[in-house]
C-alpha atoms as a PDB file:
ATOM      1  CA  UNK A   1     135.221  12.358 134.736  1.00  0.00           C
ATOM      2  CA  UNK A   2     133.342  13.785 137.729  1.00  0.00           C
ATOM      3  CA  UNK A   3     135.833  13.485 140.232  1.00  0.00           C
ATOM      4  CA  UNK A   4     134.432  14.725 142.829  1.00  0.00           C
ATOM      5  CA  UNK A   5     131.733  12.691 142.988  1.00  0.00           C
ATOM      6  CA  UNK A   6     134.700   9.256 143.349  1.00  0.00           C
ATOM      7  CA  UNK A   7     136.780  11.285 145.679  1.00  0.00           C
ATOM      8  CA  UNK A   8     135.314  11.332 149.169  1.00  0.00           C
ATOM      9  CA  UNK A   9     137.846  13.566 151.114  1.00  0.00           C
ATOM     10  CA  UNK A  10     138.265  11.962 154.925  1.00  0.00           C
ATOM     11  CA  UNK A  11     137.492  14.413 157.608  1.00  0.00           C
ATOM     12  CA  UNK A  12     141.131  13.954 159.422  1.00  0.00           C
ATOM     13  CA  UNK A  13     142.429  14.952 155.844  1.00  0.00           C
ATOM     14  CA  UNK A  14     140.254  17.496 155.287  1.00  0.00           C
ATOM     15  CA  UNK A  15     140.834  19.244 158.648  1.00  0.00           C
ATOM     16  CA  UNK A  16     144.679  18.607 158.166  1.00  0.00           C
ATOM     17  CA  UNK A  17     144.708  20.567 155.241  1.00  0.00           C
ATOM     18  CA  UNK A  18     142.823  23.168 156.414  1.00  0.00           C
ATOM     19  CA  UNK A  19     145.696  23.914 159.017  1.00  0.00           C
ATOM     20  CA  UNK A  20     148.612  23.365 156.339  1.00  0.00           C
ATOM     21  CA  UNK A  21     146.580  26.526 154.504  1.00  0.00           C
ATOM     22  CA  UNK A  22     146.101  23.832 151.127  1.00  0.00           C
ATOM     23  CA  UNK A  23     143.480  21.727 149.827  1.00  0.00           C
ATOM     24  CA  UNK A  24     143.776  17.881 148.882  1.00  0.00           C
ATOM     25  CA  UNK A  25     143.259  16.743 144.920  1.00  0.00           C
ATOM     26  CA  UNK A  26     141.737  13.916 144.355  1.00  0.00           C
ATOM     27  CA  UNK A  27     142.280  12.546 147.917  1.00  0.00           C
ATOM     28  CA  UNK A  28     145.759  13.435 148.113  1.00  0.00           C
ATOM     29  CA  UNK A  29     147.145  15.763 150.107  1.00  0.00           C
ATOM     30  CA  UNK A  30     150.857  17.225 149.251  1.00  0.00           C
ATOM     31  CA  UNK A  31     152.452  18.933 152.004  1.00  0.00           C
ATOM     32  CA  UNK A  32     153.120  22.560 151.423  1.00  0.00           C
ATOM     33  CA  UNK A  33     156.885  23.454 151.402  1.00  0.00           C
ATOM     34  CA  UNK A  34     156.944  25.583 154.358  1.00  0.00           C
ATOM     35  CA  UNK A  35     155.511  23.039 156.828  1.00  0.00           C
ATOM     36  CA  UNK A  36     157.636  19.575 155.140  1.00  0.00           C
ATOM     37  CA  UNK A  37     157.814  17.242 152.832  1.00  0.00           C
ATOM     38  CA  UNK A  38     155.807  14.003 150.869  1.00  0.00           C
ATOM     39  CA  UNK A  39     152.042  13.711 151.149  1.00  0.00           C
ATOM     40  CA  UNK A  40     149.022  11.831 152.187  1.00  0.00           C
ATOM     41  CA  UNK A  41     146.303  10.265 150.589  1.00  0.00           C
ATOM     42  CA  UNK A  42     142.590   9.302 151.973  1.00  0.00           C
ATOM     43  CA  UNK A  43     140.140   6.807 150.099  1.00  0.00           C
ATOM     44  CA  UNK A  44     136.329   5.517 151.067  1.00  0.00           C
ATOM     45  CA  UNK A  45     136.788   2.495 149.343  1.00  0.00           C
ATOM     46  CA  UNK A  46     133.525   1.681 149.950  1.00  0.00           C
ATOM     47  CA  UNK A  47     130.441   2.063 153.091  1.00  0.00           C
ATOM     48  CA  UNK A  48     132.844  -0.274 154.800  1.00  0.00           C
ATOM     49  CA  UNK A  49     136.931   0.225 154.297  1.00  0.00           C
ATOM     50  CA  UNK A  50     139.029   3.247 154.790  1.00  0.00           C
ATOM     51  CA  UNK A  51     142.210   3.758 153.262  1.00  0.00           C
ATOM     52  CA  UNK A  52     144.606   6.677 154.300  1.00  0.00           C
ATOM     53  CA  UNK A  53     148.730   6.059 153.069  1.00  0.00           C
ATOM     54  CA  UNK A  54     150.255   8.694 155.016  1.00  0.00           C
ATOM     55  CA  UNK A  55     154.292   9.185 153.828  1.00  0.00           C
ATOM     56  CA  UNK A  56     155.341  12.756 154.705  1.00  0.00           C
ATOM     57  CA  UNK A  57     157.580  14.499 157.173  1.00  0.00           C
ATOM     58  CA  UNK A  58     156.733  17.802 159.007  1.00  0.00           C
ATOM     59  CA  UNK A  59     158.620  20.188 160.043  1.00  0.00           C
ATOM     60  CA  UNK A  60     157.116  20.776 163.740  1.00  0.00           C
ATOM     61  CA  UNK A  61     153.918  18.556 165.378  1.00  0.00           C
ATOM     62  CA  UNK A  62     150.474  19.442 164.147  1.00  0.00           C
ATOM     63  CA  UNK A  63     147.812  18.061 166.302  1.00  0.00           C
ATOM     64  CA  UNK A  64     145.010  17.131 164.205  1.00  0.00           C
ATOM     65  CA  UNK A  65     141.991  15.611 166.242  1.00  0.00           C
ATOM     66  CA  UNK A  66     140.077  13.543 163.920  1.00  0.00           C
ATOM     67  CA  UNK A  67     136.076  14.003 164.198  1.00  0.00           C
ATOM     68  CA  UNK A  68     134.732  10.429 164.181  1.00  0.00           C
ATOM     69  CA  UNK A  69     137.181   9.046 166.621  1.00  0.00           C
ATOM     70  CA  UNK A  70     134.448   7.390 168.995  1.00  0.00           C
ATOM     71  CA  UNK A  71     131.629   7.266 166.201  1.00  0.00           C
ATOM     72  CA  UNK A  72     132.078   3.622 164.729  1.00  0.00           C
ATOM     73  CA  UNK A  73     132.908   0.429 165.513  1.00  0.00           C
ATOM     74  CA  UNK A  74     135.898  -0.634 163.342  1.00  0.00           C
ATOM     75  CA  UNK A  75     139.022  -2.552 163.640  1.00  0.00           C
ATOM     76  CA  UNK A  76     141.907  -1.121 162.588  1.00  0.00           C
ATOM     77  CA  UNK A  77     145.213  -2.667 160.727  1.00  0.00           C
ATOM     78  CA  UNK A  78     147.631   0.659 160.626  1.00  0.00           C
ATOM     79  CA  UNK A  79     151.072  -0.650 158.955  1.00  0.00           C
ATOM     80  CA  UNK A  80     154.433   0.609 159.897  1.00  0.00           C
ATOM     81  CA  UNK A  81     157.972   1.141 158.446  1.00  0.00           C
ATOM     82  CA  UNK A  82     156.654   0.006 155.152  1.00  0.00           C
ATOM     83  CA  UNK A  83     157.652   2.532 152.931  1.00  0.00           C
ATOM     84  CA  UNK A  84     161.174   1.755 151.122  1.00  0.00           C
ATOM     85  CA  UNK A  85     163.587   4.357 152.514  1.00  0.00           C
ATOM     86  CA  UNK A  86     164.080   6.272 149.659  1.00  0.00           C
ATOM     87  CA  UNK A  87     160.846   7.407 149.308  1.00  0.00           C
ATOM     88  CA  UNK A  88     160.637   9.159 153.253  1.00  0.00           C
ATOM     89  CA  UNK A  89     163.656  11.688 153.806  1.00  0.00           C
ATOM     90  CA  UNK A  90     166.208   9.786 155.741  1.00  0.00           C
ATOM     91  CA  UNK A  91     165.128  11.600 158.943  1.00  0.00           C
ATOM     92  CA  UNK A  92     166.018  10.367 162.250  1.00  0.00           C
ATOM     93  CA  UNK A  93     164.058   7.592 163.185  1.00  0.00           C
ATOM     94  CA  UNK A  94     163.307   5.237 165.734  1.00  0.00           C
ATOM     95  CA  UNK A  95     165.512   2.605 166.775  1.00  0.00           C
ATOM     96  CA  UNK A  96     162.520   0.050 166.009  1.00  0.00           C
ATOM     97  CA  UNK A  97     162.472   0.119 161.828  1.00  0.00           C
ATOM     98  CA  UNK A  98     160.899  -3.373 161.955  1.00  0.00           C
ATOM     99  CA  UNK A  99     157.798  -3.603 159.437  1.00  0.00           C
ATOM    100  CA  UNK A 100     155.246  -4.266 161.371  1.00  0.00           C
ATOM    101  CA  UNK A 101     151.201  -4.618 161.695  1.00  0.00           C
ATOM    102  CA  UNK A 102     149.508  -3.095 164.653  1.00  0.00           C
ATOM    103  CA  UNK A 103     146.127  -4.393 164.413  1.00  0.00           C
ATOM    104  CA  UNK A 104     143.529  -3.436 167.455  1.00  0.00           C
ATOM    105  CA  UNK A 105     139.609  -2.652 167.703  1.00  0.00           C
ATOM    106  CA  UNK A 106     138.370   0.815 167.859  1.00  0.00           C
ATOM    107  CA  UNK A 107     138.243   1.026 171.990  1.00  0.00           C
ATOM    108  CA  UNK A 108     142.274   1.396 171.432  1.00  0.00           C
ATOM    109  CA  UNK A 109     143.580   4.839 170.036  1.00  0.00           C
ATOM    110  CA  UNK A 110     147.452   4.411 168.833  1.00  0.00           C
ATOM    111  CA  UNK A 111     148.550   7.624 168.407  1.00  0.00           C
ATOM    112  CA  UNK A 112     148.170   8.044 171.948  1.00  0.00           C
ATOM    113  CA  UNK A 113     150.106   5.218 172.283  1.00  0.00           C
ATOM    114  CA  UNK A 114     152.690   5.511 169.347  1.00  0.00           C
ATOM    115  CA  UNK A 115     153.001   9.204 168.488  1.00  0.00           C
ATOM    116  CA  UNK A 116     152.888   9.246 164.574  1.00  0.00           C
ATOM    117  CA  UNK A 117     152.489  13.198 164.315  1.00  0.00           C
ATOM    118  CA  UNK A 118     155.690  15.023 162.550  1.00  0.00           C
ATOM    119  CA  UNK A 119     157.538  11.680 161.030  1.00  0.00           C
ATOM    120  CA  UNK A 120     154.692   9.539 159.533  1.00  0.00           C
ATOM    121  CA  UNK A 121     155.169   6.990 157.428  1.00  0.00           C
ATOM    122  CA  UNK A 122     152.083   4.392 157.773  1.00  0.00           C
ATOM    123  CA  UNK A 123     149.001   2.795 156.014  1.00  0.00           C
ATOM    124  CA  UNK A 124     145.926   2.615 157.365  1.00  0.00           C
ATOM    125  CA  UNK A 125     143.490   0.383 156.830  1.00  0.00           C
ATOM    126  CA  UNK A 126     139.674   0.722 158.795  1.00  0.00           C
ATOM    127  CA  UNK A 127     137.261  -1.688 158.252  1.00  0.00           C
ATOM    128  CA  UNK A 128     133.346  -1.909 159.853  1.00  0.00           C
ATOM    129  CA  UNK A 129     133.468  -4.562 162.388  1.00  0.00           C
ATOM    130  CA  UNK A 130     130.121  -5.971 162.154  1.00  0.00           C
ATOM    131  CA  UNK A 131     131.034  -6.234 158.339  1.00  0.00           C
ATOM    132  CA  UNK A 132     133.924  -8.126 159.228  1.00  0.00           C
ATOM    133  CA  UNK A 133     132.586 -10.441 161.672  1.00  0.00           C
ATOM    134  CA  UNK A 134     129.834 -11.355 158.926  1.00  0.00           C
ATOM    135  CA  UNK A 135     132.452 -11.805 156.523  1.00  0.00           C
ATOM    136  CA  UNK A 136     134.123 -14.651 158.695  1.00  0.00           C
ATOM    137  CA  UNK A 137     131.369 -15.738 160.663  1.00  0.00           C
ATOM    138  CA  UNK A 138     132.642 -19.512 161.433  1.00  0.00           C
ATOM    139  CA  UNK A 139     132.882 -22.244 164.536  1.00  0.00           C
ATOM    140  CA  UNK A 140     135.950 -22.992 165.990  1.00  0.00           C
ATOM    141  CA  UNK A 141     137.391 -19.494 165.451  1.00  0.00           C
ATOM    142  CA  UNK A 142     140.572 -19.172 167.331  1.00  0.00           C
ATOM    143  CA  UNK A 143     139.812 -16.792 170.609  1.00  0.00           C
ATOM    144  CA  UNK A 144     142.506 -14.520 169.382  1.00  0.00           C
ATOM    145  CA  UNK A 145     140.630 -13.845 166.075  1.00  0.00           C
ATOM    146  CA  UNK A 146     136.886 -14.149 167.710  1.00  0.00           C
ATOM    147  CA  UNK A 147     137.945 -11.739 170.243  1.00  0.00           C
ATOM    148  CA  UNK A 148     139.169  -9.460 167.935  1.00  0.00           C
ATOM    149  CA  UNK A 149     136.032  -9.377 165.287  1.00  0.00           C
ATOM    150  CA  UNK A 150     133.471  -9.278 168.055  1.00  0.00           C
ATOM    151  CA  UNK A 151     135.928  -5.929 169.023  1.00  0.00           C
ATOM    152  CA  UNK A 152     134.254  -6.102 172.176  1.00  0.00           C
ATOM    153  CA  UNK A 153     136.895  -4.970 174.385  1.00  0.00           C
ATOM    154  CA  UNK A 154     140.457  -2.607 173.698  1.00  0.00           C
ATOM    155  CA  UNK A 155     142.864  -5.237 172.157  1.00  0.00           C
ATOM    156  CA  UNK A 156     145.682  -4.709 170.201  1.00  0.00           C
ATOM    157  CA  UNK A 157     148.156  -7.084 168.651  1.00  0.00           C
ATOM    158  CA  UNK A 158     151.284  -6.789 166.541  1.00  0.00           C
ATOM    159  CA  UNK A 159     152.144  -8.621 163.656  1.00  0.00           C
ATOM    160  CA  UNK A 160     155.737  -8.740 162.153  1.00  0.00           C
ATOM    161  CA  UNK A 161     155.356  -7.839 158.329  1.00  0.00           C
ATOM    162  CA  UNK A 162     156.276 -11.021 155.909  1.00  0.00           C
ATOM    163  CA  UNK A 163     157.619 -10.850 152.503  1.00  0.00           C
ATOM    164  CA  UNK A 164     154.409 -12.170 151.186  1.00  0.00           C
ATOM    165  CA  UNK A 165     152.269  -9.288 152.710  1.00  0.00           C
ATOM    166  CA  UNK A 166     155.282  -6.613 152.258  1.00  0.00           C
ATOM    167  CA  UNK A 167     154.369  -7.464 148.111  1.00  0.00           C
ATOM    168  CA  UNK A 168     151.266  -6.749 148.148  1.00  0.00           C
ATOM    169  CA  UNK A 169     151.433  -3.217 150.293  1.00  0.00           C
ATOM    170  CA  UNK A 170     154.761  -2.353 147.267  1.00  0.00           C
ATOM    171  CA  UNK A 171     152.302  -3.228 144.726  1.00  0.00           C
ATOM    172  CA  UNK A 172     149.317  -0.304 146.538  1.00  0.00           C
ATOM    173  CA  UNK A 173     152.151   1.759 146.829  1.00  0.00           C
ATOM    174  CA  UNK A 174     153.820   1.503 143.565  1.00  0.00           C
ATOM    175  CA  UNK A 175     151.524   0.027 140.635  1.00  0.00           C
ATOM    176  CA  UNK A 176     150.211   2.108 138.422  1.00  0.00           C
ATOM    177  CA  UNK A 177     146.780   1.876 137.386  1.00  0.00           C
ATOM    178  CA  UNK A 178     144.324   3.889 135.465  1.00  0.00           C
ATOM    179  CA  UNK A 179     142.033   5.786 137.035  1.00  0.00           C
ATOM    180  CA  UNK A 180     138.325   3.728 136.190  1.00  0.00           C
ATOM    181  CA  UNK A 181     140.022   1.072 138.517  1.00  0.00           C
ATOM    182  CA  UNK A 182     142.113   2.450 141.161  1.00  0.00           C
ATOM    183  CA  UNK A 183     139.608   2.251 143.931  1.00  0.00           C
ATOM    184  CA  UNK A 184     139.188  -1.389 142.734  1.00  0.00           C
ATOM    185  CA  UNK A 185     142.311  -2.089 142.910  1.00  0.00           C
ATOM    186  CA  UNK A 186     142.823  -0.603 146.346  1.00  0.00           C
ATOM    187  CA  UNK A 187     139.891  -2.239 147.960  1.00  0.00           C
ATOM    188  CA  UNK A 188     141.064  -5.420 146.532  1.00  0.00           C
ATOM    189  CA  UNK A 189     144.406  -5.024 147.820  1.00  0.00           C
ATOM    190  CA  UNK A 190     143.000  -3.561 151.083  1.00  0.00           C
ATOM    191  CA  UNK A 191     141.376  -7.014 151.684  1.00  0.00           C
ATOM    192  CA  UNK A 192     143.927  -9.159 150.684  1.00  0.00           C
ATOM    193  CA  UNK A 193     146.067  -7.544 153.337  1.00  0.00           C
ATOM    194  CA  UNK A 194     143.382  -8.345 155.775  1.00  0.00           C
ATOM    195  CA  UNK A 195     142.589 -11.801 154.542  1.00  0.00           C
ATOM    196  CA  UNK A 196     146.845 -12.681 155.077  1.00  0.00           C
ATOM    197  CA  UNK A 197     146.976 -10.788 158.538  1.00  0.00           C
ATOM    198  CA  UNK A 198     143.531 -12.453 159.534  1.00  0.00           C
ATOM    199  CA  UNK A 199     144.798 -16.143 158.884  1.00  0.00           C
ATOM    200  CA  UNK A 200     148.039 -14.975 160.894  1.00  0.00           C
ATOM    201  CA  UNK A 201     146.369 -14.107 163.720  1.00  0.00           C
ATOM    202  CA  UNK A 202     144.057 -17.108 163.267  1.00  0.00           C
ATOM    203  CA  UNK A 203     147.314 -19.424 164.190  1.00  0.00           C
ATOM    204  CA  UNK A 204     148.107 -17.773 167.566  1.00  0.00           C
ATOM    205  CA  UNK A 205     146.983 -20.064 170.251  1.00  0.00           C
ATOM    206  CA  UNK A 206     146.584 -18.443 173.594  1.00  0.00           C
ATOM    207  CA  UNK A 207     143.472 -19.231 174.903  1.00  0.00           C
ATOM    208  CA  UNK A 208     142.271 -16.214 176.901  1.00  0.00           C
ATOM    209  CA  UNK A 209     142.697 -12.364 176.243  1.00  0.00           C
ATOM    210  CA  UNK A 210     142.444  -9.498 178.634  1.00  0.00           C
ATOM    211  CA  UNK A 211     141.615  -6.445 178.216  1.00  0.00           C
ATOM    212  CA  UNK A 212     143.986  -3.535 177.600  1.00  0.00           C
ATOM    213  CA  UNK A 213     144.583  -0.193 178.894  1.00  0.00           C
ATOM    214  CA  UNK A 214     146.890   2.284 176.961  1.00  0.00           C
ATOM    215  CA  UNK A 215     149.272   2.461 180.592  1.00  0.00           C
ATOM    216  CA  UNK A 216     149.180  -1.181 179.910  1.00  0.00           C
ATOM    217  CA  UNK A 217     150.553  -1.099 176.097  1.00  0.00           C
ATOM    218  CA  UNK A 218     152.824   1.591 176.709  1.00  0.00           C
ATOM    219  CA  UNK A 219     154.361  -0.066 179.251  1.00  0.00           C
ATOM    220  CA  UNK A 220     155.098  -3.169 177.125  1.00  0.00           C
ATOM    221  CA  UNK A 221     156.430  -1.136 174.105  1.00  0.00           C
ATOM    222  CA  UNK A 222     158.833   0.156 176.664  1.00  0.00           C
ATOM    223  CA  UNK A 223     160.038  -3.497 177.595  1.00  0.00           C
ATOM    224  CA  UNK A 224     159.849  -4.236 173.753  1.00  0.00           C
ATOM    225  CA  UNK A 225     162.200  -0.769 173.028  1.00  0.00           C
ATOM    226  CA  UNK A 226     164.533  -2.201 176.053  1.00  0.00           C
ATOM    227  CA  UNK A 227     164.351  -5.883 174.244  1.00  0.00           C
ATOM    228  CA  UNK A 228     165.299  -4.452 170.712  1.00  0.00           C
ATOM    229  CA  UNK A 229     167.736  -1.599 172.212  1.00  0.00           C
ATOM    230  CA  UNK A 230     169.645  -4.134 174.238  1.00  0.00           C
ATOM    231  CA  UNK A 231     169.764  -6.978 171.612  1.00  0.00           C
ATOM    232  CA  UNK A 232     173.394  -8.524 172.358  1.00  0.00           C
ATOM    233  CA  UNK A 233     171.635  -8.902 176.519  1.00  0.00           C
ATOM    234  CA  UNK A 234     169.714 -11.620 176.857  1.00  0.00           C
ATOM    235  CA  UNK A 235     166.784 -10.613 178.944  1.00  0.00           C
ATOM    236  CA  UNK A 236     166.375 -10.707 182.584  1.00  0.00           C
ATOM    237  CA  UNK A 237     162.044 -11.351 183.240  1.00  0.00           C
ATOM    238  CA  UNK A 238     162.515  -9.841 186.723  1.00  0.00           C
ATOM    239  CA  UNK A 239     164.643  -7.200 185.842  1.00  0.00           C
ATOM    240  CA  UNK A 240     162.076  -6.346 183.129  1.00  0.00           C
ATOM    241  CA  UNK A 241     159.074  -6.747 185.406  1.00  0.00           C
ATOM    242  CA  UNK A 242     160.235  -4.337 187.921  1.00  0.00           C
ATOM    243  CA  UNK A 243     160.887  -1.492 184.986  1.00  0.00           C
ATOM    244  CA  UNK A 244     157.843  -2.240 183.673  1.00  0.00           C
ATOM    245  CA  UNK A 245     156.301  -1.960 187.342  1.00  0.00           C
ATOM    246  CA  UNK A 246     154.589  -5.061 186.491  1.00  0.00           C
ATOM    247  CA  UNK A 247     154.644  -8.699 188.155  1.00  0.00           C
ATOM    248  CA  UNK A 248     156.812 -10.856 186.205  1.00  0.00           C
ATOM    249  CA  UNK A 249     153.313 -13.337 185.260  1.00  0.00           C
ATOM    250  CA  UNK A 250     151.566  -9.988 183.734  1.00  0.00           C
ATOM    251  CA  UNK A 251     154.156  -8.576 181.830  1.00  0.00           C
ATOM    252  CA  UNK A 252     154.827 -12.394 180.239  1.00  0.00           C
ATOM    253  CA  UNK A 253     151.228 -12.633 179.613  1.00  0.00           C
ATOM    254  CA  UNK A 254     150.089  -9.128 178.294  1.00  0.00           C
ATOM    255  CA  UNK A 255     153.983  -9.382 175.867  1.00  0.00           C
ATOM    256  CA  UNK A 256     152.434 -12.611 174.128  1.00  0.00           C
ATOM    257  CA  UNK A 257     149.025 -11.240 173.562  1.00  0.00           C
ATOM    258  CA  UNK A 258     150.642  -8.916 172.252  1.00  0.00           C
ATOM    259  CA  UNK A 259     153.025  -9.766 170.214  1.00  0.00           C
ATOM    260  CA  UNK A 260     152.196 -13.336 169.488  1.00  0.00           C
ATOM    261  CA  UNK A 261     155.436 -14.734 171.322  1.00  0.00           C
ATOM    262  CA  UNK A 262     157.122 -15.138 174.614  1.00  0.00           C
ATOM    263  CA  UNK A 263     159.986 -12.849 175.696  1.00  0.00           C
ATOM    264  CA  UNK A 264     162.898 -14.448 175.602  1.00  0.00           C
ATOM    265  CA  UNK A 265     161.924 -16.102 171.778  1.00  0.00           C
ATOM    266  CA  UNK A 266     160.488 -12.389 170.624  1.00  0.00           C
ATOM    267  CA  UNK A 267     164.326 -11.361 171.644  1.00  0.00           C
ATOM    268  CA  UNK A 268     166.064 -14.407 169.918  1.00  0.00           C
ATOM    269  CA  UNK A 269     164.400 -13.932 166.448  1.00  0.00           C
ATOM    270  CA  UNK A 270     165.497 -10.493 166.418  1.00  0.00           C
ATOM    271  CA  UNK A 271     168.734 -11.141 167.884  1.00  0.00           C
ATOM    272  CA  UNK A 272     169.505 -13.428 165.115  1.00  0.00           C
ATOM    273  CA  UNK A 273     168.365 -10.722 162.354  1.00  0.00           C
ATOM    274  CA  UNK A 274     170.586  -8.847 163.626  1.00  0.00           C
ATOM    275  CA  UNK A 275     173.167 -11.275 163.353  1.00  0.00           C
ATOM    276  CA  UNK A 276     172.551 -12.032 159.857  1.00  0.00           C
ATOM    277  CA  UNK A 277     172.294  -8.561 159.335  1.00  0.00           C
ATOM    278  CA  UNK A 278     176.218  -8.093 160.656  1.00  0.00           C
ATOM    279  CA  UNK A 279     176.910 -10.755 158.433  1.00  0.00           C
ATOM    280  CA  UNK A 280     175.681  -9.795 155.309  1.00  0.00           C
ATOM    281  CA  UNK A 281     175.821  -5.586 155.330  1.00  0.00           C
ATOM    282  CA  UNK A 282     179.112  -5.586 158.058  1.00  0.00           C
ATOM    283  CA  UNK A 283     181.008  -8.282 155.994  1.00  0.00           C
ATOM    284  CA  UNK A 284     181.976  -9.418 159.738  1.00  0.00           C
ATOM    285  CA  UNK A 285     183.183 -13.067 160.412  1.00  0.00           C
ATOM    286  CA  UNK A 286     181.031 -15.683 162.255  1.00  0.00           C
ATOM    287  CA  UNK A 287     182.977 -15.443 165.287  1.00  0.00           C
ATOM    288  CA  UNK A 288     183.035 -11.741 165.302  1.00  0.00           C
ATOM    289  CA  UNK A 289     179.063 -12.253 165.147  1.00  0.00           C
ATOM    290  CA  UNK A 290     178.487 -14.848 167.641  1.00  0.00           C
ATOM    291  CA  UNK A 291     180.866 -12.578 169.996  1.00  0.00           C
ATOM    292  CA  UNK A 292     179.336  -9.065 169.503  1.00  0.00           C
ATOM    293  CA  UNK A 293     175.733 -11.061 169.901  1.00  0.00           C
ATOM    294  CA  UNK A 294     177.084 -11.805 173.300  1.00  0.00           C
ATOM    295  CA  UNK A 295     177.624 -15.966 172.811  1.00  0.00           C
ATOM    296  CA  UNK A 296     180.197 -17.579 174.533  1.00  0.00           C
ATOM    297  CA  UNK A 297     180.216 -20.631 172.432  1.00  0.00           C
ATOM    298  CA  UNK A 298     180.181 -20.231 168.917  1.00  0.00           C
ATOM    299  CA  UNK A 299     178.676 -23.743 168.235  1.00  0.00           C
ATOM    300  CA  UNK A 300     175.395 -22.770 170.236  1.00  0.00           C
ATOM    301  CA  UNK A 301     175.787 -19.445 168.250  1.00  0.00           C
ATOM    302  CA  UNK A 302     175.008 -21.336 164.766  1.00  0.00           C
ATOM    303  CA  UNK A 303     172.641 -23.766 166.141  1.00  0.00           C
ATOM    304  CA  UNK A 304     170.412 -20.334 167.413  1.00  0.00           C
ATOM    305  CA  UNK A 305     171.241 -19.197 164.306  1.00  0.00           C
ATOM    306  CA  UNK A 306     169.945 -22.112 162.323  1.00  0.00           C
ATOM    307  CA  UNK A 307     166.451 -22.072 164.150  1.00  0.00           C
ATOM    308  CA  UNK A 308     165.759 -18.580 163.044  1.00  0.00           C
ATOM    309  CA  UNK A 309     167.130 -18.058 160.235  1.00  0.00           C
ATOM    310  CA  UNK A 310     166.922 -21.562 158.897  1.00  0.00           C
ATOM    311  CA  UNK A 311     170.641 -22.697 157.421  1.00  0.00           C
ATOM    312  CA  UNK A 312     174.512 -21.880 159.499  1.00  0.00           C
ATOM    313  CA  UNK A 313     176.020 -18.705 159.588  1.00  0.00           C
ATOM    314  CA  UNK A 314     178.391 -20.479 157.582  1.00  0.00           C
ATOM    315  CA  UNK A 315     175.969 -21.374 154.718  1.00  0.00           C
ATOM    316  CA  UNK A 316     174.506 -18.194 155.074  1.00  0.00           C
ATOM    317  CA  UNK A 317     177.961 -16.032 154.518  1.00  0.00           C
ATOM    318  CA  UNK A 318     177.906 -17.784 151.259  1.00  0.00           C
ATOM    319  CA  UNK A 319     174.245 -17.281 150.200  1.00  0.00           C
ATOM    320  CA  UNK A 320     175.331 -13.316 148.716  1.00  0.00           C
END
């Protein structure tokens, strides 16, 4: 088989390679010894979806500036902590390991934002806007999902990764399939991701959406970091306003664009996954729980408990 003509090899890749001293094979890039570890892999899956799964660790920052940043209109869905930790060297990571979904239009650049260059462990997933806009050209589209496929304006949300969707990105990751249908199954796989993280975004019901800076987003990943750092403190909206440098009214409106939720109920869900994380990998007791999650009363402990995690800490100590 002429591979060569299947294998399109993405400029980022291409230049990345070219500064690691190596070549990629068949769209996949292995990093060379010297410079780290694991590889990366680039796929046109067709005129209108990219595909790059990047899963490697370097040993110092390479700055790679990718040539069509700025050329096309797309709208990007770039998936994080994903990767089962085996696979990626158990470097030292940040605090966040949530799998998440950053999903933005092409006016937003992330890795100015998120800096992604020596520990990278993320899918990427670019798809044509226009394309996408035909594909799901409906009334009554939510603003949330209208604003985002008319990408007429930097947006960026984040979606929290569900079992459901974690399946299918294990199955692109780890299924084996011959090579006469792996871009297939890719760009099948690619869209089925979209079509799940499209119909999430669908259900999110604020009503207008402003327009984003990257100050603006950095800022609220630094409230998120304190949120998630801090998780046995419930959070203080003025407090958090005035190290954000933000009126308390923007920072609660630009957080729920954002992320879908409101502050205090982003910090309660993961509050109780932590809980139920003590639980089940600390062996701890209820009580010891509800005290080291900072509740006073241990029966509004297991009600907050119940609403997130849906049974009592109780039921749930017996559950494994």
């Amino acid at each position: 088989m002429d591979t060569d003509r299947i294998y399109t090899v993405l400029p980022i890749l291409a230049r990345l390679a070219r500064l690691l001293g190596t070549e990629t094979n068949n769209g996949r890039l292995e990093i060379p010894a010297k410079f780290g570890k694991e590889y990366a892999e680039g796929f046109i899956l067709n005129e209108h979806i990219r595909l790059v799964v990047s899963n490697y660790i370097l040993e110092r920052d390479i700055a790679v500036e990718n040539p069509e940043v700025g050329t096309k209109k797309i709208i990007f869905f770039k998936f994080r902590n994903i990767f089962p930790q085996t696979e990626v060297l158990q470097a030292e990571k940040p605090a966040d390991k949530i799998p998440s979904v950053l999903i933005g239009t092409s006016r937003i650049h992330t890795d100015e934002i998120l800096s992604i260059h020596s520990d990278t462990a993320t899918i990427n997933i670019e798809i044509d806007a226009g394309y996408l806009n035909r594909l799901f050209d409906f009334p009554g589209k939510s603003p949330v999902l209208q604003s985002l496929l008319q990408n007429a304006q930097p947006l960026l949300f984040e979606q929290v990764i569900y079992p459901s969707v974690q399946k299918i990105i294990d199955e692109m990751l780890t299924e084996k399939v011959d090579e006469p249908f792996r871009f297939f199954f890719l760009r099948v796989k690619s869209e089925e991701l979209i079509g799940r993280l499209l119909m999430e975004l669908e259900k999110r019901d604020e009503q207008r959406l402003y327009p984003l800076n990257n100050h603006d987003i950095q800022t609220i990943y630094k409230v998120k970091e304190q949120l998630l750092t801090h998780i046995k403190t419930p959070p203080a909206i003025r407090e958090l306003a005035a190290y954000a440098h933000m009126s308390p009214s923007k920072l609660k409106r630009l957080f729920r664009q954002v992320f879908g939720d409101s502050i205090f109920s982003y910090y309660q869900h993961f509050r109780m996954q932590e809980a139920a994380r003590l639980l089940k990998e600390e062996k701890l007791s209820v009580s010891e729980v509800g005290y080291q999650m900072g509740f006073t009363n241990l029966s509004h402990f297991s009600r907050v408990f119940h609403e997130h995690i849906g049974m009592k800490p109780k039921q749930y100590t017996k559950s494994f």
